[in-house]
Every structure is written in C-alpha cells, then in structure tokens.
Protein backbone atom coordinates (compact mmCIF):
# COMPACT_ATOMS: atom_id res chain seq x y z
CA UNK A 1 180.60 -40.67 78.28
CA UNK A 2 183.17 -42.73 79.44
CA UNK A 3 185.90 -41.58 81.70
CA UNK A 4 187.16 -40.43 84.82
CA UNK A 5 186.50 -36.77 86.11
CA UNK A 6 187.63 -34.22 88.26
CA UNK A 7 186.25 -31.06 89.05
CA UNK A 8 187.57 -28.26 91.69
CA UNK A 9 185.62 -26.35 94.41
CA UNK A 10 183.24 -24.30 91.74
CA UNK A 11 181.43 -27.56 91.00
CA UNK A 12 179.26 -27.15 94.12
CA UNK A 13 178.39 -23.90 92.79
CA UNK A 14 177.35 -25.23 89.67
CA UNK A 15 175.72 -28.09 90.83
CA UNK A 16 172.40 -26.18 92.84
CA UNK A 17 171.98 -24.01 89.58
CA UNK A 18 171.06 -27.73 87.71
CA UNK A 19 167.86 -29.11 86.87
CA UNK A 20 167.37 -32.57 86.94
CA UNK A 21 167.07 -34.71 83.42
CA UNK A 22 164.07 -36.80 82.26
CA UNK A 23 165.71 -39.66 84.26
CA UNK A 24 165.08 -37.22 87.10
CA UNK A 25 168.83 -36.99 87.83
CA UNK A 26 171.50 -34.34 87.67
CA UNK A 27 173.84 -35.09 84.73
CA UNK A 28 177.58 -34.87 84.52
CA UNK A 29 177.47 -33.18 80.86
CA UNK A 30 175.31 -30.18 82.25
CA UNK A 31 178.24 -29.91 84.97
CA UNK A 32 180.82 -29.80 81.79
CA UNK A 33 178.73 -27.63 79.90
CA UNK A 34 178.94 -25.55 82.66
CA UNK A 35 182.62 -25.46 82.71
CA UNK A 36 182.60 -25.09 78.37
CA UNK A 37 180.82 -22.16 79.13
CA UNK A 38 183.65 -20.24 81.29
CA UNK A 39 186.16 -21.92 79.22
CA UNK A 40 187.54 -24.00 81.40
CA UNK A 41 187.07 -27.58 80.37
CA UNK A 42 190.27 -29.12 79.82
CA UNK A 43 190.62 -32.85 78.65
CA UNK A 44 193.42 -35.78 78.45
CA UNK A 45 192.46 -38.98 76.64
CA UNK A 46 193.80 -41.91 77.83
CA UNK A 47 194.58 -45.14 75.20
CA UNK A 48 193.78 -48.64 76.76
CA UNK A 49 190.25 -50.63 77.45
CA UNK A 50 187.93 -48.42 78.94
CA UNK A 51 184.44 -50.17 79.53
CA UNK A 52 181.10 -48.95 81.22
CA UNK A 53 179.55 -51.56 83.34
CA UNK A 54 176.64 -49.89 84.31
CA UNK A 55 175.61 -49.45 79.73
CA UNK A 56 173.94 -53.16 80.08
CA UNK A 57 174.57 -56.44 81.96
CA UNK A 58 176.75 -57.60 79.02
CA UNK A 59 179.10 -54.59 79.37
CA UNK A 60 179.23 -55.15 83.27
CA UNK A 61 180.38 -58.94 82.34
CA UNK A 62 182.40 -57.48 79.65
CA UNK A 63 184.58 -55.28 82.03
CA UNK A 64 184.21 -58.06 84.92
CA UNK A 65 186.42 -60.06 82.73
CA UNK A 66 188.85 -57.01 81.85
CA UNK A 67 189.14 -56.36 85.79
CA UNK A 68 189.57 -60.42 86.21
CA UNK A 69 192.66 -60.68 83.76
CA UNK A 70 190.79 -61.89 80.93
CA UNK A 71 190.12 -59.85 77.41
CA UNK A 72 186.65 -58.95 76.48
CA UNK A 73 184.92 -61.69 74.13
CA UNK A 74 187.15 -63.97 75.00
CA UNK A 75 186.03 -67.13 77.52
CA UNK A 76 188.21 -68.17 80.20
C-alpha cells in the first residue's frame, strides 16, 4: 500500500510479537492489523499523485519525473 504512516509508542510493542513474511521481512500490514485489532487504526486519504518507486524500475522513473517537475508518461 501506498502512503505515509505514523504509528505512536505501542508500535515497538507490536513489532517483537511479528513474524517475518515469506520475503523474510516484517510487514507494515501485520503492524496495522495489529492496530485493526484494538480498534485503533484511523486513516486520512490524501488526493494528488502518489507513486511507489520501489513497485518496478518504471515506477521509480515514473515518480523521478513527478519529483523532477514533469507528469508521468509524459517526456521532457
């Protein structure tokens, strides 16, 4: 998921009672699920571009250009 997150203090509670993924890594949805759980997830969505440049090496272009002043799938 795209986005920007912030957690408070319980997050390094959460975070030893993880396991890691099949990528072998700790996950950012178990640490919301987490938070679901309690009830405590709370959300703001935010209109505009939003791009993930680490999804391929086209996306990283893709927002390179964004960041650079230029519009995605456009040239120059």
């Amino acid at each position: 998921m795209t986005g920007l997150y912030f957690f408070d203090s319980r997050v390094w509670e959460i975070l030893p009672g993880l396991e890691p993924s099949d990528r072998d890594e700790l996950e950012i949805t178990d640490v919301m699920n987490r938070y679901v759980e309690h009830r405590e997830l709370e959300f703001v969505e935010i209109d505009g571009y939003w791009g993930d440049a680490g999804e391929s090496i086209d996306a990283y272009y893709e927002v390179n250009d964004f960041v650079r002043g230029r519009r995605p799938g456009r040239a120059g």
